[in-house]
C-alpha atoms as a PDB file:
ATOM      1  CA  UNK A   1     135.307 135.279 115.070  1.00  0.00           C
ATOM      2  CA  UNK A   2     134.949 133.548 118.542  1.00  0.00           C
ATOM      3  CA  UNK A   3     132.677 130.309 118.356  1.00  0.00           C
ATOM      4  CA  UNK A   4     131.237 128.074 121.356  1.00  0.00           C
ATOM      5  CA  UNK A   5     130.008 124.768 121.158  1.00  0.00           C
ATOM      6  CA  UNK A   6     127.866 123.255 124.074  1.00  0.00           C
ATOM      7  CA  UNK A   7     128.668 119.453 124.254  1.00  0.00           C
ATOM      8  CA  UNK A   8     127.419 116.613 126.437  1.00  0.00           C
ATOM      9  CA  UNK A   9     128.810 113.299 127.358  1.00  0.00           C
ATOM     10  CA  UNK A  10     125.591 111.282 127.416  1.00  0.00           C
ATOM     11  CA  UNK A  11     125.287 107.392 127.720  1.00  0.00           C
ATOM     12  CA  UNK A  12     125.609 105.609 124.409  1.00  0.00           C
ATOM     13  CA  UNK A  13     121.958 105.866 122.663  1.00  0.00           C
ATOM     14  CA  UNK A  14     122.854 102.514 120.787  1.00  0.00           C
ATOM     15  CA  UNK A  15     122.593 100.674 124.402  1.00  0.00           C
ATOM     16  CA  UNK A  16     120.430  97.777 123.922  1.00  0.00           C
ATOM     17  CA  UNK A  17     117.092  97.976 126.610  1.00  0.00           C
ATOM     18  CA  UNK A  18     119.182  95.119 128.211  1.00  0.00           C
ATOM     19  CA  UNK A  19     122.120  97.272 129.028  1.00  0.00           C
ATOM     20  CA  UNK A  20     120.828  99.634 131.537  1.00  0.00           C
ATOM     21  CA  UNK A  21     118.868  99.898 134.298  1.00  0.00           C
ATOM     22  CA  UNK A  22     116.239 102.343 135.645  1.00  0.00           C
ATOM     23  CA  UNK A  23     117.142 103.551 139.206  1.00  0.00           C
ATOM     24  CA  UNK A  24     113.654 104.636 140.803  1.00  0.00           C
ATOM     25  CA  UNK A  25     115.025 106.134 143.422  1.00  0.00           C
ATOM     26  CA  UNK A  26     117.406 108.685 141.752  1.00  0.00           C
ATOM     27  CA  UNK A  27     114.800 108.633 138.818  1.00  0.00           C
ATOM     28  CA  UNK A  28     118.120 107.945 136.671  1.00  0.00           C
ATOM     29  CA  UNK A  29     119.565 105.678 133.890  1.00  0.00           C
ATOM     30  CA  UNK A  30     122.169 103.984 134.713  1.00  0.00           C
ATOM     31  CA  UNK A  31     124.192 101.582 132.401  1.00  0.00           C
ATOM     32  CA  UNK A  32     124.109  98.046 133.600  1.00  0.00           C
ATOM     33  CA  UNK A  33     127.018  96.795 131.258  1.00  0.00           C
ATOM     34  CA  UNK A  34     129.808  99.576 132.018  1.00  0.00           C
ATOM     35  CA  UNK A  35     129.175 100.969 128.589  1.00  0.00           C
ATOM     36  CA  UNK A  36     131.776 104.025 127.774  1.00  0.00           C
ATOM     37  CA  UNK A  37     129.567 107.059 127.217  1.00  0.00           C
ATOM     38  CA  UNK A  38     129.724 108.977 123.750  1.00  0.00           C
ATOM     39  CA  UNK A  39     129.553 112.738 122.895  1.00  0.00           C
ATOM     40  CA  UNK A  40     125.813 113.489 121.583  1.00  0.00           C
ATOM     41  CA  UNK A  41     125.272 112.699 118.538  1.00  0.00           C
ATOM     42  CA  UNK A  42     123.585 116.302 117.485  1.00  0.00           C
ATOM     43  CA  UNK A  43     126.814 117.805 119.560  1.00  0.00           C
ATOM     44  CA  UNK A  44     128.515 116.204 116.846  1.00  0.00           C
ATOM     45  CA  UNK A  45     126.582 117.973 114.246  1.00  0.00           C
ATOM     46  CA  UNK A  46     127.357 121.281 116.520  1.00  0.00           C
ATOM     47  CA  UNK A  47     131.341 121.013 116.298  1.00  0.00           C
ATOM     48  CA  UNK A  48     130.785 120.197 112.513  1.00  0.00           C
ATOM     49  CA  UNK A  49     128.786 122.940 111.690  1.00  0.00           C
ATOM     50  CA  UNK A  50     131.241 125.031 113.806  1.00  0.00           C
ATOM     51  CA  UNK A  51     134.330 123.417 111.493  1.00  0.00           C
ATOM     52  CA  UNK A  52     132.353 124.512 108.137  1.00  0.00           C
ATOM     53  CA  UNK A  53     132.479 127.937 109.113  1.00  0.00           C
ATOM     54  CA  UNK A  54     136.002 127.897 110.711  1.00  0.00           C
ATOM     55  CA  UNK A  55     137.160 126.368 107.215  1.00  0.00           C
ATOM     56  CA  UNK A  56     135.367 129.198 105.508  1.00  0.00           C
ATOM     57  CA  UNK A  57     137.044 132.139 107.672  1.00  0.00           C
ATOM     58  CA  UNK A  58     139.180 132.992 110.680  1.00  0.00           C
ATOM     59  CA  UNK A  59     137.636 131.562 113.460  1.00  0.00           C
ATOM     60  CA  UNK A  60     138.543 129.987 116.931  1.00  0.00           C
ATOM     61  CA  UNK A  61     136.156 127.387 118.495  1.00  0.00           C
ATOM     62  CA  UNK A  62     135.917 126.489 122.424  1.00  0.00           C
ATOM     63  CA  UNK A  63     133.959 123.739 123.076  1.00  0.00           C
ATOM     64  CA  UNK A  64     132.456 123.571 126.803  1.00  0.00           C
ATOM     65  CA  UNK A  65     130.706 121.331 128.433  1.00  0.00           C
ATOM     66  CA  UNK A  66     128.967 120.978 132.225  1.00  0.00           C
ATOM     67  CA  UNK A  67     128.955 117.692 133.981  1.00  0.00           C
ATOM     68  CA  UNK A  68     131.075 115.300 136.244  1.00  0.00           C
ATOM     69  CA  UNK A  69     133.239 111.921 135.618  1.00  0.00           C
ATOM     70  CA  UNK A  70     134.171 113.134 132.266  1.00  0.00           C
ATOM     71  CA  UNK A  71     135.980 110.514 130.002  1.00  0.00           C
ATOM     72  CA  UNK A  72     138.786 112.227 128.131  1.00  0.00           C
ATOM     73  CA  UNK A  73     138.820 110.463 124.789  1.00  0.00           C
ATOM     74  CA  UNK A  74     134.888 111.097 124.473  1.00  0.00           C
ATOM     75  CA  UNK A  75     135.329 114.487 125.075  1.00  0.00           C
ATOM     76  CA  UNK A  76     138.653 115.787 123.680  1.00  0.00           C
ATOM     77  CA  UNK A  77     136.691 114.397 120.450  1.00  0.00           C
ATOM     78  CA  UNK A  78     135.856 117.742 119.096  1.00  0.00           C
ATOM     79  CA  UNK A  79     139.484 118.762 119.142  1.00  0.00           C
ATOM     80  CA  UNK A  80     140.342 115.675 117.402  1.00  0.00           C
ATOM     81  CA  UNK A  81     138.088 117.553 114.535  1.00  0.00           C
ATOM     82  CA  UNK A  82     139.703 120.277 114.629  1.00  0.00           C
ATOM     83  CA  UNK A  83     138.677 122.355 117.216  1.00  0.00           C
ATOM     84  CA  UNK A  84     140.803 124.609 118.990  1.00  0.00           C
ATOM     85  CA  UNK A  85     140.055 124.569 122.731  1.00  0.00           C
ATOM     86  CA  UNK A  86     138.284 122.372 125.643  1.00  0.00           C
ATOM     87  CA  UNK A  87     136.769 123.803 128.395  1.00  0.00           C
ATOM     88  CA  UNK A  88     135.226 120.959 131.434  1.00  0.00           C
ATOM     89  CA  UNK A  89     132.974 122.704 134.110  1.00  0.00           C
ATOM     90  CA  UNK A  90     132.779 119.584 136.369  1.00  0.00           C
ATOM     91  CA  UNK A  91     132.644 118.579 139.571  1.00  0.00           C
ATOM     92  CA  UNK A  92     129.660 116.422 141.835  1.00  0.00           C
ATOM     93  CA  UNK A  93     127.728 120.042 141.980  1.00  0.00           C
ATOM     94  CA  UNK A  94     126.750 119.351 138.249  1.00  0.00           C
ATOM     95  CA  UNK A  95     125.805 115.600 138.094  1.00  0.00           C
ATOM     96  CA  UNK A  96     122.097 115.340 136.477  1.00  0.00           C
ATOM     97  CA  UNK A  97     121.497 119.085 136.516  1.00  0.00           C
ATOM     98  CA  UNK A  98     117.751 120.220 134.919  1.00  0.00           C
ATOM     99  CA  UNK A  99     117.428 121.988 132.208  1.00  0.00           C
ATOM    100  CA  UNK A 100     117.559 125.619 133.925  1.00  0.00           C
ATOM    101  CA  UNK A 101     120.542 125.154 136.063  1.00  0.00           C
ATOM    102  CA  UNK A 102     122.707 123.671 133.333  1.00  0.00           C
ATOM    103  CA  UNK A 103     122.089 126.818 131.258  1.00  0.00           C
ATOM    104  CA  UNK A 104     122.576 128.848 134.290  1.00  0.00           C
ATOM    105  CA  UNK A 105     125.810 126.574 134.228  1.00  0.00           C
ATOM    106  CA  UNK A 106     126.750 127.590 130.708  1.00  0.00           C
ATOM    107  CA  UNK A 107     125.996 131.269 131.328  1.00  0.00           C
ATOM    108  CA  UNK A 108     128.416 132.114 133.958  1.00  0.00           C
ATOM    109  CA  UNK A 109     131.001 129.180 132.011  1.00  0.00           C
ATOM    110  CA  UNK A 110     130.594 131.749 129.010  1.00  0.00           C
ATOM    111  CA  UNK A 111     130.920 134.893 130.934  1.00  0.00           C
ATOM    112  CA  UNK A 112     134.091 133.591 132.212  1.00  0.00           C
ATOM    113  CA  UNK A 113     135.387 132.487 128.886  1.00  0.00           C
ATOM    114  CA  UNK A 114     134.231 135.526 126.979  1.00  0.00           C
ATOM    115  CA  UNK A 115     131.158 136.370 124.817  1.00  0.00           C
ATOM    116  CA  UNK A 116     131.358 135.175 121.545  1.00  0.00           C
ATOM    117  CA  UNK A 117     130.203 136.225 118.294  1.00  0.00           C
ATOM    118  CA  UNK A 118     128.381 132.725 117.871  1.00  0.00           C
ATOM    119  CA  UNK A 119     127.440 129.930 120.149  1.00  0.00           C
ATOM    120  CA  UNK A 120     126.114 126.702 118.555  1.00  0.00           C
ATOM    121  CA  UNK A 121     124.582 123.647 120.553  1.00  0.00           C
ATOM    122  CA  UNK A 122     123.086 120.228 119.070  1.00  0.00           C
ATOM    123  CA  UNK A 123     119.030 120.619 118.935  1.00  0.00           C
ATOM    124  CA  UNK A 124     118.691 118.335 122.168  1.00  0.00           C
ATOM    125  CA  UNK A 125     120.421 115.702 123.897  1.00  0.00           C
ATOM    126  CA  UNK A 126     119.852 112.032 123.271  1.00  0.00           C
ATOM    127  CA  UNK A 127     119.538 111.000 127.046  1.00  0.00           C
ATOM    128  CA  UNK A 128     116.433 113.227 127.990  1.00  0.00           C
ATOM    129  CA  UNK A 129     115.456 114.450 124.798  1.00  0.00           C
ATOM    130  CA  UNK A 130     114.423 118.098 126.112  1.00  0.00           C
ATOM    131  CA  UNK A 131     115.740 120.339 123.681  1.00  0.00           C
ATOM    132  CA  UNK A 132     115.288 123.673 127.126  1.00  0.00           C
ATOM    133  CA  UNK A 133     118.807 124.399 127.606  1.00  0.00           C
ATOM    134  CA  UNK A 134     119.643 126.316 124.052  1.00  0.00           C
ATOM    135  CA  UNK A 135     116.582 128.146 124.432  1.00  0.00           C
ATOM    136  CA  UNK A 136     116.946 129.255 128.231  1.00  0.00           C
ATOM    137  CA  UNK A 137     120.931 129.744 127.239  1.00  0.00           C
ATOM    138  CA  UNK A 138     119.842 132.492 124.850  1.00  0.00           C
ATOM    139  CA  UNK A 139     117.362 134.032 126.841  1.00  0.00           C
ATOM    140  CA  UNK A 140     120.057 134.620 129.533  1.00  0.00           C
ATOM    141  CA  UNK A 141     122.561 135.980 127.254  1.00  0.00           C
ATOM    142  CA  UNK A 142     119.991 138.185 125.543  1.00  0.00           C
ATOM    143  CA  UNK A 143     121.153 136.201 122.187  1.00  0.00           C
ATOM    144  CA  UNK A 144     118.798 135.861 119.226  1.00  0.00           C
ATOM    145  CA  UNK A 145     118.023 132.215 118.843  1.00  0.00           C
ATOM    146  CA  UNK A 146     117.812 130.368 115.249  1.00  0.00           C
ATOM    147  CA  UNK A 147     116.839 126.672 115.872  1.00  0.00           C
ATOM    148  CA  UNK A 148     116.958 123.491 113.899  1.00  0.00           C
ATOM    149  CA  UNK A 149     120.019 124.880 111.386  1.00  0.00           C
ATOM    150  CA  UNK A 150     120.460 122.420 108.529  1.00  0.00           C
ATOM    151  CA  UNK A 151     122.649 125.014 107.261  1.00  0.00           C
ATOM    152  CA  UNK A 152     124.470 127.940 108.179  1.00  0.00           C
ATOM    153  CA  UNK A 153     126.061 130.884 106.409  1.00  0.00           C
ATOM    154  CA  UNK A 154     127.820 133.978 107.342  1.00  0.00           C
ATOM    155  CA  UNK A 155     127.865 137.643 105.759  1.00  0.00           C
ATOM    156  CA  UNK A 156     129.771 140.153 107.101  1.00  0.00           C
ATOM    157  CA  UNK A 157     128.332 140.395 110.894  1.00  0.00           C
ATOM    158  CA  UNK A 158     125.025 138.440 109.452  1.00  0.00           C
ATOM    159  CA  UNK A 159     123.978 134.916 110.396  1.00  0.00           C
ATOM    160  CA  UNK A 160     122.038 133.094 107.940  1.00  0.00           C
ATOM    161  CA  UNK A 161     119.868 129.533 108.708  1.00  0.00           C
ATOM    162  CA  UNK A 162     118.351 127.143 107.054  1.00  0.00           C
ATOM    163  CA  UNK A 163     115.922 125.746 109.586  1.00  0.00           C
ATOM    164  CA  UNK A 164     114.069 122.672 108.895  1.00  0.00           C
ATOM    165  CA  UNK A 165     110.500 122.064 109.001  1.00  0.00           C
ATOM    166  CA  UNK A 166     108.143 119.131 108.129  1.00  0.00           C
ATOM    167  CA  UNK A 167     107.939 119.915 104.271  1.00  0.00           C
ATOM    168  CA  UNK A 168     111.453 121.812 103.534  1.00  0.00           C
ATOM    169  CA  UNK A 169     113.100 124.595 104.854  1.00  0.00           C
ATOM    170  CA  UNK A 170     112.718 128.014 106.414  1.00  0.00           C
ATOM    171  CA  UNK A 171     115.471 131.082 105.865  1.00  0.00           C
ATOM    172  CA  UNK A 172     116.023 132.918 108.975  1.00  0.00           C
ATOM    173  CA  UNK A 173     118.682 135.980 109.417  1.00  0.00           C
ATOM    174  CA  UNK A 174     119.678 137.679 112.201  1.00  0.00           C
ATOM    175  CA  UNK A 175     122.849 140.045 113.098  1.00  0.00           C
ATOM    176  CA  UNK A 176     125.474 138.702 115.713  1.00  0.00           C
ATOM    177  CA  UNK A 177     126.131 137.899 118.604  1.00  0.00           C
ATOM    178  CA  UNK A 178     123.472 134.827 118.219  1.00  0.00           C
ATOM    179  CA  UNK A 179     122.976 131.451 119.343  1.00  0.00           C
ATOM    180  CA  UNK A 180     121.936 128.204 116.735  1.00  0.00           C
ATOM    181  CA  UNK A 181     121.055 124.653 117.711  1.00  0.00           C
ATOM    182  CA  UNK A 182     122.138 122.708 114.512  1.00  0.00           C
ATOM    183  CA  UNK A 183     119.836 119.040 113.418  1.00  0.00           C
ATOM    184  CA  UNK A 184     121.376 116.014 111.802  1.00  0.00           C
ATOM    185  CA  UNK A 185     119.958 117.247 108.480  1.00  0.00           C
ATOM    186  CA  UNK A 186     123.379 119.407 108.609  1.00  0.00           C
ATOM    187  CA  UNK A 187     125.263 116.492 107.287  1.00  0.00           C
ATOM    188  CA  UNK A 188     127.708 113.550 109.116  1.00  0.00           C
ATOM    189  CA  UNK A 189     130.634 115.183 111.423  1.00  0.00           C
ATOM    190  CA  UNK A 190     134.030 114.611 109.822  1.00  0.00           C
ATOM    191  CA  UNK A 191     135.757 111.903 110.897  1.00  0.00           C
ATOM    192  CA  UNK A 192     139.046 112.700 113.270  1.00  0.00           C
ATOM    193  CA  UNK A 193     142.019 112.769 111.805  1.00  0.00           C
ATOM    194  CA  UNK A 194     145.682 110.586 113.341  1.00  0.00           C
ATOM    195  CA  UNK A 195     147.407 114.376 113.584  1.00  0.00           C
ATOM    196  CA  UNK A 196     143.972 115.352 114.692  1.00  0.00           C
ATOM    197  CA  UNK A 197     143.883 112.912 117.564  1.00  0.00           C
ATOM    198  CA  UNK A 198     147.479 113.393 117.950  1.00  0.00           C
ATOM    199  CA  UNK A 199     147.598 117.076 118.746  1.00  0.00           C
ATOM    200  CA  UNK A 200     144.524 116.504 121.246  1.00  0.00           C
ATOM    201  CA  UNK A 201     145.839 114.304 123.489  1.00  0.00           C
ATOM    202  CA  UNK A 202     148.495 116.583 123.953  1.00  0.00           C
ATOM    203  CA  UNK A 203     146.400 119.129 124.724  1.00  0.00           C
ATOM    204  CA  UNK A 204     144.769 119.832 128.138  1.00  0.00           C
ATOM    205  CA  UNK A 205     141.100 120.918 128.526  1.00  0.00           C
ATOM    206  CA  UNK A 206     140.587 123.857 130.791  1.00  0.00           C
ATOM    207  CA  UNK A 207     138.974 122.986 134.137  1.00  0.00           C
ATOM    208  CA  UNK A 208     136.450 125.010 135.762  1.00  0.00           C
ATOM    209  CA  UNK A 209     134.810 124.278 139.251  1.00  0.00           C
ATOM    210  CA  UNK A 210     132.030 125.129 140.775  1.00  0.00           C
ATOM    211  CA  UNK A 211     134.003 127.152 142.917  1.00  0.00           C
ATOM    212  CA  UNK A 212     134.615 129.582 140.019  1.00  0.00           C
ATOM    213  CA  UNK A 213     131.438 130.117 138.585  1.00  0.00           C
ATOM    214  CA  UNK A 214     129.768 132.747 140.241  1.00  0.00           C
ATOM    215  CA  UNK A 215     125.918 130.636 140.003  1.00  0.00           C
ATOM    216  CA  UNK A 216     123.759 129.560 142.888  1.00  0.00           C
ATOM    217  CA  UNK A 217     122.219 126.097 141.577  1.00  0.00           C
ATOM    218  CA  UNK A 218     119.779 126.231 144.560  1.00  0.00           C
ATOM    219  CA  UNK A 219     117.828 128.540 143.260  1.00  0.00           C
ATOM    220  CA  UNK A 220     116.022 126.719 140.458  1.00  0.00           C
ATOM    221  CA  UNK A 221     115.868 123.656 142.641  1.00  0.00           C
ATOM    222  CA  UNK A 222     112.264 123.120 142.753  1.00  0.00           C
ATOM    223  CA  UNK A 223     111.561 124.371 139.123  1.00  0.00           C
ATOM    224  CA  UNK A 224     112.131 121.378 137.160  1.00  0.00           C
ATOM    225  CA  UNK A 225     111.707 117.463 139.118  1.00  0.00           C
ATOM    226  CA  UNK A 226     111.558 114.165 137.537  1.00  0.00           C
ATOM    227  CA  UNK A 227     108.881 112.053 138.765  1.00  0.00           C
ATOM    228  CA  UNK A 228     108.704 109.004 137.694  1.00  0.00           C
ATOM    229  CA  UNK A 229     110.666 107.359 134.732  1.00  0.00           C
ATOM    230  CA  UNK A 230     109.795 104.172 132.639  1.00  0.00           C
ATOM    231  CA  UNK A 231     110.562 101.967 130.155  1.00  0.00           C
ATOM    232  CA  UNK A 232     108.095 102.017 127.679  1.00  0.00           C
ATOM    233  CA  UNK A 233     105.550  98.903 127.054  1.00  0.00           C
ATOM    234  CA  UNK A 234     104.692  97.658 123.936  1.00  0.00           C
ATOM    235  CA  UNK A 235     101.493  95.246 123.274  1.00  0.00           C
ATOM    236  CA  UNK A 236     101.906  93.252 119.750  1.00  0.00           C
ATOM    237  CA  UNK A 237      98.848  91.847 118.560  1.00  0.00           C
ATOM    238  CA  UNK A 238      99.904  90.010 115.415  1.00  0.00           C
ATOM    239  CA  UNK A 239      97.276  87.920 112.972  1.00  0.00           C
ATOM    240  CA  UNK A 240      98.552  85.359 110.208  1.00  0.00           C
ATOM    241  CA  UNK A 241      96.758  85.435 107.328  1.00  0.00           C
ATOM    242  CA  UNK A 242      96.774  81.947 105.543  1.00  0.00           C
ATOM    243  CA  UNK A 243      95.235  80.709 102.333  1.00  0.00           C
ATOM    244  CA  UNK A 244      96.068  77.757 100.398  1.00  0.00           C
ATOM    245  CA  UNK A 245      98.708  79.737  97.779  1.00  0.00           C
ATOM    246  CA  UNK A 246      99.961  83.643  97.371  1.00  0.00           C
ATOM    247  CA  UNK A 247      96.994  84.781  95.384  1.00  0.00           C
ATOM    248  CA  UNK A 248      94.487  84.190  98.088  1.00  0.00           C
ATOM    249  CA  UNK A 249      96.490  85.045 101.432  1.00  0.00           C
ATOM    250  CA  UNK A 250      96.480  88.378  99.861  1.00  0.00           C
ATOM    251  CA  UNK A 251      92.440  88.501  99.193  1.00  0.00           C
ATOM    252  CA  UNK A 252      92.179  87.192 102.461  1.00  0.00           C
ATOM    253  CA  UNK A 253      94.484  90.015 103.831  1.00  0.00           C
ATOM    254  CA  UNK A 254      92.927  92.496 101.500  1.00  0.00           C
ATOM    255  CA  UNK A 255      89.310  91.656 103.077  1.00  0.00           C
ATOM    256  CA  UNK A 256      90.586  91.850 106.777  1.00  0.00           C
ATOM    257  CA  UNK A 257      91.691  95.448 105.898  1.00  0.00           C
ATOM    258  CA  UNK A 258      88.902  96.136 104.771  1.00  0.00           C
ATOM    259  CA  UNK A 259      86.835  94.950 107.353  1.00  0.00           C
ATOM    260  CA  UNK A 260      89.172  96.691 110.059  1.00  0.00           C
ATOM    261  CA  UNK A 261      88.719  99.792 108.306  1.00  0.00           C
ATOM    262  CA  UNK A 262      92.112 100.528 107.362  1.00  0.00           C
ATOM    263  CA  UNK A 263      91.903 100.321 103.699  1.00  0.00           C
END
């Protein structure tokens, strides 16, 4: 079995408010501190979910990924898990790509790598939070698309999902070739092991430009545009409610809620 990942180096969610800064111009983040980026967090989730079944039967995983500026040890991370290729589509063509071109991106990265039996991508990205490209991905490879896997099992050439919803969990099933976007509900990634992080930095990603994808990024130009991007601001209206010991700051409290209506 033949297994993709989509991955995405994405600045570090953890960044204080403090460490970046909104350009207005480019309508971009932009870290203010020099902060290392990370590999997204439900990417993570991904490259596990692709290990589970690997460990379960014979199965090779690529991991690709679209972008520019790529830092190696973020993104030779999956390898360091355990799986077994790297593929970089980069180059300045594919800096802060929308939602439609990067999956045109993917598309013709996929074509050129070979379809596989199963392509699996975190449920959105932690930078702009869209959760388009799986769903435009499939829809150009004509691949039924299970979202929001907490879990995922295999039957002969049968795909089975547990996709969570607000109060548990739905079964879905489909036949292969299909594409999954996994949540954190999956479970923590496994940690990378020394021969794990060994063997990958001994191992060279494959390099694609866009000089060998055969994908016109013009043509969704006008399809998708960022307008206007903010931090957003919070008001905090906060009342202390004193009495003269415990037992009466609460019937004091318990009489304010009341009169506000909110108990």
């Amino acid at each position: 079995m033949n297994i993709i990942v989509c991955a995405k180096q994405v600045l570090d969610p953890e960044t204080p408010v403090s460490g970046f800064v909104i350009n207005e111009e480019s309508v971009l983040i932009e870290s203010r501190l020099g902060n290392p980026p990370v590999l997204n967090g439900f990417d993570e989730n991904a490259v596990e979910a692709a290990l589970r079944i690997k460990d379960a039967n014979n199965a090779e995983i690529t991991v690709v990924s679209i972008g520019n500026n790529f830092v190696m040890d973020v993104m030779k991370k999956p390898i360091s898990m355990g799986a077994d290729n790297l593929v970089l589509v980069q180059g300045p063509e594919f800096e802060n790509l929308d939602p439609i071109s990067t999956a045109r991106a993917l598309y013709e990265s996929i074509k050129q790598i070979g379809l596989p039996d199963l392509i699996i991508c975190g449920r959105q990205a932690s930078d702009w939070d869209n959760s388009q490209v799986p769903l435009i991905l499939a829809e150009l490879l004509d691949y039924n698309c299970l979202t929001l896997a907490q879990g995922i099992t295999l039957e002969a050439n049968t795909i089975k999902v547990e996709r969570v919803i607000p109060d548990g969990y739905q079964i879905l099933e489909s036949s292969l070739p299909a594409l999954v976007t996994v949540s954190n509900e999956l479970g923590e990634p496994r940690y990378p092991t020394l021969r794990g992080i060994m063997s990958a930095s001994k191992k060279d990603p494959q390099i694609f430009s866009y000089n060998d994808l055969d994908v016109n990024l013009d043509q969704d130009k006008n399809s998708f545009t960022e307008t206007k991007l903010s931090i957003p601001e919070r008001e905090q209206d906060c009342e202390f409610i004193q009495g003269v010991d415990d037992e009466e700051s609460g019937r004091l409290l318990a009489m304010k809620l009341r009169e506000d209506g909110l108990i």
